[in-house]
Protein backbone atom coordinates (compact mmCIF):
# COMPACT_ATOMS: atom_id res chain seq x y z
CA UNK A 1 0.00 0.00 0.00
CA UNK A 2 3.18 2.37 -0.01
CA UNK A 3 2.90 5.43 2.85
CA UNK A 4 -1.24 5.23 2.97
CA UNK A 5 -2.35 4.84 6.22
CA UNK A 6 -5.91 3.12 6.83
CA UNK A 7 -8.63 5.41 8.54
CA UNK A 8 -9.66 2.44 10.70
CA UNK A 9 -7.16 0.69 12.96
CA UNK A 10 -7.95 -2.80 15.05
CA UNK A 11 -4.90 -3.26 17.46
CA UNK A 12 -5.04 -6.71 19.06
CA UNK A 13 -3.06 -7.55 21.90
CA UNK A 14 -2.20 -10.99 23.40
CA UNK A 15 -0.09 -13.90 23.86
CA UNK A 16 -1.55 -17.12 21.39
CA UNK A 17 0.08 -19.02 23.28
CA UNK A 18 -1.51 -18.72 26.63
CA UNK A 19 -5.04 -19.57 26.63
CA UNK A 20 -7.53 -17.18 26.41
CA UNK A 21 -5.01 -14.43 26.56
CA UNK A 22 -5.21 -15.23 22.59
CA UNK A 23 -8.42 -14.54 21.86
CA UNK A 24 -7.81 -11.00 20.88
CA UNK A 25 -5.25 -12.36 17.76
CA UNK A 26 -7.62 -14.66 17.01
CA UNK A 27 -10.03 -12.35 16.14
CA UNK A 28 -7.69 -10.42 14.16
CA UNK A 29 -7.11 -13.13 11.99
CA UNK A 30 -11.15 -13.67 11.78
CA UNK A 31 -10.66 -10.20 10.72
CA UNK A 32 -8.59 -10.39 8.22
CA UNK A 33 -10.46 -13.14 6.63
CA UNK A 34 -13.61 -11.48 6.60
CA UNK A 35 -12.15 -7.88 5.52
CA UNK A 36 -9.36 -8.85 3.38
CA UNK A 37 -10.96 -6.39 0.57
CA UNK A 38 -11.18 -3.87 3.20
CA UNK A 39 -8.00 -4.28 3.69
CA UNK A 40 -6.64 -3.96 0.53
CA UNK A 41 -8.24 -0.85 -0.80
CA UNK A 42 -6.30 0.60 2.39
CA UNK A 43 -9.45 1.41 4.62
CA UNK A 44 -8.90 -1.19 7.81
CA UNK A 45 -5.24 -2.43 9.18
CA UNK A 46 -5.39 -4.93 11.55
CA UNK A 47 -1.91 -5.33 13.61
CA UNK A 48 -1.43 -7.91 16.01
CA UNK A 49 0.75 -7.27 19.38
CA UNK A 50 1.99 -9.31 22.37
CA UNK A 51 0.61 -6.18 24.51
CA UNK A 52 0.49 -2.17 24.10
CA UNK A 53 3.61 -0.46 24.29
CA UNK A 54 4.42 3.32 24.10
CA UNK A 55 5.80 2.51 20.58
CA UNK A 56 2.33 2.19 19.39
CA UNK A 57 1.31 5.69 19.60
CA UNK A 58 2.97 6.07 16.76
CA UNK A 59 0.71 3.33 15.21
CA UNK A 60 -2.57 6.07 16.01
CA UNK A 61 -1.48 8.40 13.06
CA UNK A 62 -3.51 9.68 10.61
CA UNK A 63 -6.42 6.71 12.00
CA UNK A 64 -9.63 8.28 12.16
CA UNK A 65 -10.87 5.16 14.53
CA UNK A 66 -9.20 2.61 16.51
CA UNK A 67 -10.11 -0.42 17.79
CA UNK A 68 -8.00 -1.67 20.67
CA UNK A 69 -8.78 -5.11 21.62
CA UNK A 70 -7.96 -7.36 24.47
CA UNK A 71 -8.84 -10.33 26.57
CA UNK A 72 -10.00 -9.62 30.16
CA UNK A 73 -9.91 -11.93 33.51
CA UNK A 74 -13.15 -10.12 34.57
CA UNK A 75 -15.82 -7.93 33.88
CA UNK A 76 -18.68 -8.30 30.85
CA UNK A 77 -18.11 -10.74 28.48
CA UNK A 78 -17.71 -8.18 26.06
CA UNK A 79 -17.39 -4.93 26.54
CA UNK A 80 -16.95 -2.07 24.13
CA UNK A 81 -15.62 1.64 25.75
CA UNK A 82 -14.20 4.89 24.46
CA UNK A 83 -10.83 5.68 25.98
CA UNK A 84 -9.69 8.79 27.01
CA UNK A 85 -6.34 10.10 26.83
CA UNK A 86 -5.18 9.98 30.46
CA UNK A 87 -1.76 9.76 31.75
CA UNK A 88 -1.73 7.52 34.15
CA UNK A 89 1.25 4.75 36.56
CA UNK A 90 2.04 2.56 32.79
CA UNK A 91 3.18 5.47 31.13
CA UNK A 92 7.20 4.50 32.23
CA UNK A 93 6.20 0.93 32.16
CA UNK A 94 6.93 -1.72 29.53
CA UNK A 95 3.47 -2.22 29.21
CA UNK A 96 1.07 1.11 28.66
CA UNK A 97 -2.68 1.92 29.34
CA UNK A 98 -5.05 2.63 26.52
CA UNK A 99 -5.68 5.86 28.06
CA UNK A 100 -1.57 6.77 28.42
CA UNK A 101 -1.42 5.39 25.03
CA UNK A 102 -3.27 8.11 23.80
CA UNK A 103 -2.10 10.39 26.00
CA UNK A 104 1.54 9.74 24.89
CA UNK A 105 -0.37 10.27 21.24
CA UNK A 106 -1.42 13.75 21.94
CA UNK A 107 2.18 14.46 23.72
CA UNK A 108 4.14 13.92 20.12
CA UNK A 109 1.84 14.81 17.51
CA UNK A 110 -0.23 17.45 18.91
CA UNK A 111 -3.03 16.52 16.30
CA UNK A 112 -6.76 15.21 17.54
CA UNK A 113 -6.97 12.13 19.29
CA UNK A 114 -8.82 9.87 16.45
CA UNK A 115 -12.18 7.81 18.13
CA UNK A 116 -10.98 4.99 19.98
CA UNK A 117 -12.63 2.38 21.88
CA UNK A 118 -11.14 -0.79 24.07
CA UNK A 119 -13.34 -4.00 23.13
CA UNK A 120 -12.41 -6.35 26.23
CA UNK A 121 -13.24 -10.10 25.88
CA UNK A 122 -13.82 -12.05 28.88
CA UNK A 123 -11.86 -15.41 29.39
CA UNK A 124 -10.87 -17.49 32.19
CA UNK A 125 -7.84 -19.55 31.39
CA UNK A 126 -4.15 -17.88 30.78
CA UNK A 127 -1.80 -20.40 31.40
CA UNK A 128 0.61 -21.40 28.99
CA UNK A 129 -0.34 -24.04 26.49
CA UNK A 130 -3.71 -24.25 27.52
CA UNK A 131 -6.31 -24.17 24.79
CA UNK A 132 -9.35 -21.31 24.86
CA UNK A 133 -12.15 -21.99 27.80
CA UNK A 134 -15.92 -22.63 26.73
CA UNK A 135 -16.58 -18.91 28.60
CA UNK A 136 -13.70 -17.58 25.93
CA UNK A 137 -15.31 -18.86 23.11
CA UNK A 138 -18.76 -17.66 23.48
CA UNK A 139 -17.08 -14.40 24.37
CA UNK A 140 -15.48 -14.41 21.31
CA UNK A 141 -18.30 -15.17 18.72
CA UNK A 142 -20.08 -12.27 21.07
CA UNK A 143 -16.66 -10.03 20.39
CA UNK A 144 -16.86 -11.15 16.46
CA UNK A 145 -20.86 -9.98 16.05
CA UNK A 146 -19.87 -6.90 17.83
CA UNK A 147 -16.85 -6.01 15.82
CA UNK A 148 -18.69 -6.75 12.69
CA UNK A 149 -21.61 -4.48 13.51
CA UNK A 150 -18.66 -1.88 13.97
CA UNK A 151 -16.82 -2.09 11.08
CA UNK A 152 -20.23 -2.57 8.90
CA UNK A 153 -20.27 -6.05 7.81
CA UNK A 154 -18.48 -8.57 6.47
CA UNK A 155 -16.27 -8.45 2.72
CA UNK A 156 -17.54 -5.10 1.71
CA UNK A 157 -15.46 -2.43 2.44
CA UNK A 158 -15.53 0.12 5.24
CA UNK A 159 -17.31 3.59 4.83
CA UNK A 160 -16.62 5.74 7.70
CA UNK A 161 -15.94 3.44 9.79
């Protein structure tokens, strides 16, 4: 795609490899099935991460929305918030906030903070090698619906986000 940057950013963060800490990539790569034209004309990126580091403000620029998507221990089974830039304790850690995220954002680029939301899926299991709990994959279908209502559908591609 050259220097284009997509309007619509999904950032997932979490380890595959430890349970239900991976459902977050896998529904990246749901996502990049289903949007793969979407993807191509330049209008969605989807990234996948281990976890958010400060690195990734840089990831926020010229997005008009962001998705920022993670597994949670508790809470909703889905849960879909706006975050709010907010400097908070993780901003001099190794791993950073949403909300420090995109405060760090609005430190360097001095530019609007584009729309971005945290979609937390609920599992139960995050042990190494273990496969996803029956909790994380209803939460996940739940996450996928939810996502899909977001972005507006499945292959077609994104207007507006």
């Amino acid at each position: 795609m050259g220097d284009v940057t997509a309007p619509v950013l999904v950032l997932a963060c979490g380890n595959p490899s430890r349970g239900d800490d991976g459902l977050a990539p896998a529904l990246a790569e749901a996502l990049e099935r289903e949007y793969a034209a979407a993807i191509a004309s330049g209008e969605l990126e989807v990234l996948t991460e281990l976890q958010l580091n400060v690195e990734h403000a840089l990831e926020l620029r010229g997005r008009r929305r962001v998705y920022l998507v993670d597994a949670a221990a508790s809470g909703p089974e889905v849960s879909l918030e706006a975050v709010a830039a907010c400097r908070d304790d993780s901003f001099t850690t190794h791993r950073i906030s949403p909300s420090a995220l995109l405060e760090v954002y609005r430190q360097i680029e001095r530019s609007p903070l584009p729309d971005c939301r945290l979609l937390a899926v609920r599992g139960e299991r995050f042990e190494l090698g273990e496969p996803f709990s029956p909790r994380a994959r209803a939460s996940f279908d739940e996450a996928l619906r939810l996502l899909r209502a977001e972005l507006g559908g499945g292959s077609r591609p994104l207007r507006g986000g």
